[in-house]
C-alpha atoms as a PDB file:
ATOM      1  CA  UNK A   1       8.401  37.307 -32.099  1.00  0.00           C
ATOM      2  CA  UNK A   2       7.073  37.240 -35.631  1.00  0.00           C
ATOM      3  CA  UNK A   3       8.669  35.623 -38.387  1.00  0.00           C
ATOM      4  CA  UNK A   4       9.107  38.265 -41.327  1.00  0.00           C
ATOM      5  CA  UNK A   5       8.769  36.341 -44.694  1.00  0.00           C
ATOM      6  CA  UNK A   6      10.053  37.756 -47.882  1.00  0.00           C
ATOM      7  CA  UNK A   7       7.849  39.676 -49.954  1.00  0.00           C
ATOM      8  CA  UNK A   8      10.182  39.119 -53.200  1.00  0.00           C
ATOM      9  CA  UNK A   9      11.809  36.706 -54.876  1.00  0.00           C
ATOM     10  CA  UNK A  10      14.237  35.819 -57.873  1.00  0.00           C
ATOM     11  CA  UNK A  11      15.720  32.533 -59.504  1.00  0.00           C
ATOM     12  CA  UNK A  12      18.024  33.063 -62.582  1.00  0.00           C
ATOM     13  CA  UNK A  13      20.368  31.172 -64.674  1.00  0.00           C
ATOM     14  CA  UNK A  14      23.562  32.868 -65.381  1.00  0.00           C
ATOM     15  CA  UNK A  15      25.893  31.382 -67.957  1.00  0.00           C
ATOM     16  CA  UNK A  16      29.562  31.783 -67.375  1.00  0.00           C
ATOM     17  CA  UNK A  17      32.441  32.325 -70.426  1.00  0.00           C
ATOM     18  CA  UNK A  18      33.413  28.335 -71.030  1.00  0.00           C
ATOM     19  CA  UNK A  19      35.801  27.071 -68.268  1.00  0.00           C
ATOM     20  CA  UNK A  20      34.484  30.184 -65.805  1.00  0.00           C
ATOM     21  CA  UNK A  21      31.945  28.890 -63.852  1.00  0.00           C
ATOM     22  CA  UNK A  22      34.182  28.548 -60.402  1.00  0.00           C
ATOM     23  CA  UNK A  23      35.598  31.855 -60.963  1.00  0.00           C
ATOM     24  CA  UNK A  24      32.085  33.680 -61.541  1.00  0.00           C
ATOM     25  CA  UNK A  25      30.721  31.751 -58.271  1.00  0.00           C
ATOM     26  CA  UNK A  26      33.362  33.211 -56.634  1.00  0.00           C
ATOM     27  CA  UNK A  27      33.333  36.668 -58.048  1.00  0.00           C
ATOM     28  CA  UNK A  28      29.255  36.667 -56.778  1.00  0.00           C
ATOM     29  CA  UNK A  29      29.741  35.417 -53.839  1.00  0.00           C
ATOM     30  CA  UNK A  30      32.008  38.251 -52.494  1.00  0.00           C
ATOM     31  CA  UNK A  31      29.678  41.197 -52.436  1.00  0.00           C
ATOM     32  CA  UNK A  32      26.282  39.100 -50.764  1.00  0.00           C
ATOM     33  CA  UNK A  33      27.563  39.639 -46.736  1.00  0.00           C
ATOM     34  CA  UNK A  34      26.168  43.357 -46.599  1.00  0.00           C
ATOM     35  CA  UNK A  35      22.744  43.531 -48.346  1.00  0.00           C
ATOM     36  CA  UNK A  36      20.118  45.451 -46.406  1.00  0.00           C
ATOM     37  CA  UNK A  37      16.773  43.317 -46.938  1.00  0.00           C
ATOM     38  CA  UNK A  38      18.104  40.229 -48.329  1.00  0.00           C
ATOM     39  CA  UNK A  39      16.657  37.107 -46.819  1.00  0.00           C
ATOM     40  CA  UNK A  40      18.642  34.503 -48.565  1.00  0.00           C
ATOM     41  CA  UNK A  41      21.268  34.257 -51.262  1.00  0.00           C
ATOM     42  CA  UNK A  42      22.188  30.948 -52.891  1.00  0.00           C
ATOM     43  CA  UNK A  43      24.191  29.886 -56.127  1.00  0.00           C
ATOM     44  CA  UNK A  44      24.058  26.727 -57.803  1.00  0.00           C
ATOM     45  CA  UNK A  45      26.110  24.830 -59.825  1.00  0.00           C
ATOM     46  CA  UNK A  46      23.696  24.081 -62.947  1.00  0.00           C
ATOM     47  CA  UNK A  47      23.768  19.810 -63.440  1.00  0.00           C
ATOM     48  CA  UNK A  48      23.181  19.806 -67.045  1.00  0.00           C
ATOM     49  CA  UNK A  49      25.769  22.425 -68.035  1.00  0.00           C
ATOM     50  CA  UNK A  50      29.140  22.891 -66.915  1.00  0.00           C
ATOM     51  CA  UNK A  51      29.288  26.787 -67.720  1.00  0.00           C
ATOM     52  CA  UNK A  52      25.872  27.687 -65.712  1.00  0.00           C
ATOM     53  CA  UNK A  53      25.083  28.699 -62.204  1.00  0.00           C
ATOM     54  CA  UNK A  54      21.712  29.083 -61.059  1.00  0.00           C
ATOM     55  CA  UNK A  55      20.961  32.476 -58.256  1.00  0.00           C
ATOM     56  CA  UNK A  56      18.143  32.132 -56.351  1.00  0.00           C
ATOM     57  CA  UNK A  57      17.570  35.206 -54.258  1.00  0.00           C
ATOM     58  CA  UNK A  58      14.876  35.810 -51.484  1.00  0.00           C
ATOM     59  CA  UNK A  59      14.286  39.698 -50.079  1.00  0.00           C
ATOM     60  CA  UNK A  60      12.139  41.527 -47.829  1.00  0.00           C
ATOM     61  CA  UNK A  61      10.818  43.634 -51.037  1.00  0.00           C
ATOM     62  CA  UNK A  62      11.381  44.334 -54.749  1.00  0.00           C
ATOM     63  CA  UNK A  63      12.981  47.967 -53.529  1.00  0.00           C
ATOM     64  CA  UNK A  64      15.214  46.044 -51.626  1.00  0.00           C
ATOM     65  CA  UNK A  65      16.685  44.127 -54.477  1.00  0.00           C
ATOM     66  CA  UNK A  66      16.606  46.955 -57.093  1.00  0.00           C
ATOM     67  CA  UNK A  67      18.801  49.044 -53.877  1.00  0.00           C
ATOM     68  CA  UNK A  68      21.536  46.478 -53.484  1.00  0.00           C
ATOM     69  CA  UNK A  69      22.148  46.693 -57.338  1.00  0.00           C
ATOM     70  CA  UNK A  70      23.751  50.561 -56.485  1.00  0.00           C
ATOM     71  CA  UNK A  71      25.790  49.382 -53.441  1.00  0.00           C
ATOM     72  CA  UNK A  72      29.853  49.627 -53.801  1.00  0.00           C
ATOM     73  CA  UNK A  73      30.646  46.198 -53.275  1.00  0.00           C
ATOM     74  CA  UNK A  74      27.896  44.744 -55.648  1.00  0.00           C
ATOM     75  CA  UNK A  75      28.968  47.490 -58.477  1.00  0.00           C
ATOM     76  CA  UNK A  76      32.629  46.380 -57.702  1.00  0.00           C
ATOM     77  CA  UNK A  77      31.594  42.284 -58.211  1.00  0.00           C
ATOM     78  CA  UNK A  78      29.107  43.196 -61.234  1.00  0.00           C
ATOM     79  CA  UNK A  79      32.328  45.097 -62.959  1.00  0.00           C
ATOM     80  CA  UNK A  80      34.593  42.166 -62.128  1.00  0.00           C
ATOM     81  CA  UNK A  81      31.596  39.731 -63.281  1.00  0.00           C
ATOM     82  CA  UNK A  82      30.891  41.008 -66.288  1.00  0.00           C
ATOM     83  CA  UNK A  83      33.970  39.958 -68.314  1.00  0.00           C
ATOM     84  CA  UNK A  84      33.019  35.911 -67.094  1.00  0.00           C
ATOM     85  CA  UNK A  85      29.564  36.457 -67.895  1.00  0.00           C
ATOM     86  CA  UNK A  86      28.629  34.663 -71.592  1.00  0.00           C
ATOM     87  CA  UNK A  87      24.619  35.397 -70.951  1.00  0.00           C
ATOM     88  CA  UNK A  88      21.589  34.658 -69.492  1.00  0.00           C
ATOM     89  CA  UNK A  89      19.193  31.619 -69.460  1.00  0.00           C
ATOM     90  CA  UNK A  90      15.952  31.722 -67.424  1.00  0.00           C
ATOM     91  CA  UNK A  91      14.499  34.453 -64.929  1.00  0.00           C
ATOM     92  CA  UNK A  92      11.586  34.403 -63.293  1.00  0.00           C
ATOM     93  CA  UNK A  93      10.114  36.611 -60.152  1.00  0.00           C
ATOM     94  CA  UNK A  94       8.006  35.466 -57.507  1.00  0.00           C
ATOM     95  CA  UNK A  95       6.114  36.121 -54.508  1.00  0.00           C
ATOM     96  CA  UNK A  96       7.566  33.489 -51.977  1.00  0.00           C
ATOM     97  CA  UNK A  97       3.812  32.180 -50.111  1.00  0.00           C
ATOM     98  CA  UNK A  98       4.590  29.226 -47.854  1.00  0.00           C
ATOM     99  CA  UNK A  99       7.896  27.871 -46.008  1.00  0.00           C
ATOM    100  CA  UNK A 100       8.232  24.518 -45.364  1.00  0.00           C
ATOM    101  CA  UNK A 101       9.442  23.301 -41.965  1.00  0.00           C
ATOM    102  CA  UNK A 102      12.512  21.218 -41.826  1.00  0.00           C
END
């Protein structure tokens, strides 16, 4: 059997109201079960500051990711979210090339 590897990729920093963080982790990490075409969904607590999270997201394609944005339960977290959410730091796309072997 082949192994499919992601054609799409995202890493973002996402800074929460202060005092947030835990409650914005948990807030996006209640809609990520059902995503059609998501490879692998992680959140990080940022080590330099105490109010970031870093989301690192890995998908089968671009359409993919832009298609999970309109799904009920990610609408539903975004809307819940949004209120915790001070801004944004860093973004960056990528095309994910090699996988290393653990």
């Amino acid at each position: 059997m082949e192994e499919v590897v992601p054609e799409y990729g995202l890493i973002g920093q996402m800074l929460a109201q202060p005092g947030q963080r835990a409650a914005l982790v948990a807030i996006l990490s209640e809609a990520t079960d059902a995503m059609p075409g998501n490879m692998g969904y992680l959140i990080g607590e940022d080590s330099a500051n105490t109010d970031a999270i870093w989301i690192v997201e890995l998908w089968d394609t671009k359409a993919s990711h832009a298609a999970s944005l309109e799904l009920p339960a990610v609408q539903v977290a975004i809307s819940k979210a949004r209120p915790l959410i001070a801004g944004f730091g860093t973004r960056a796309e990528f095309t994910p090339v090699a996988k290393a072997r653990a």
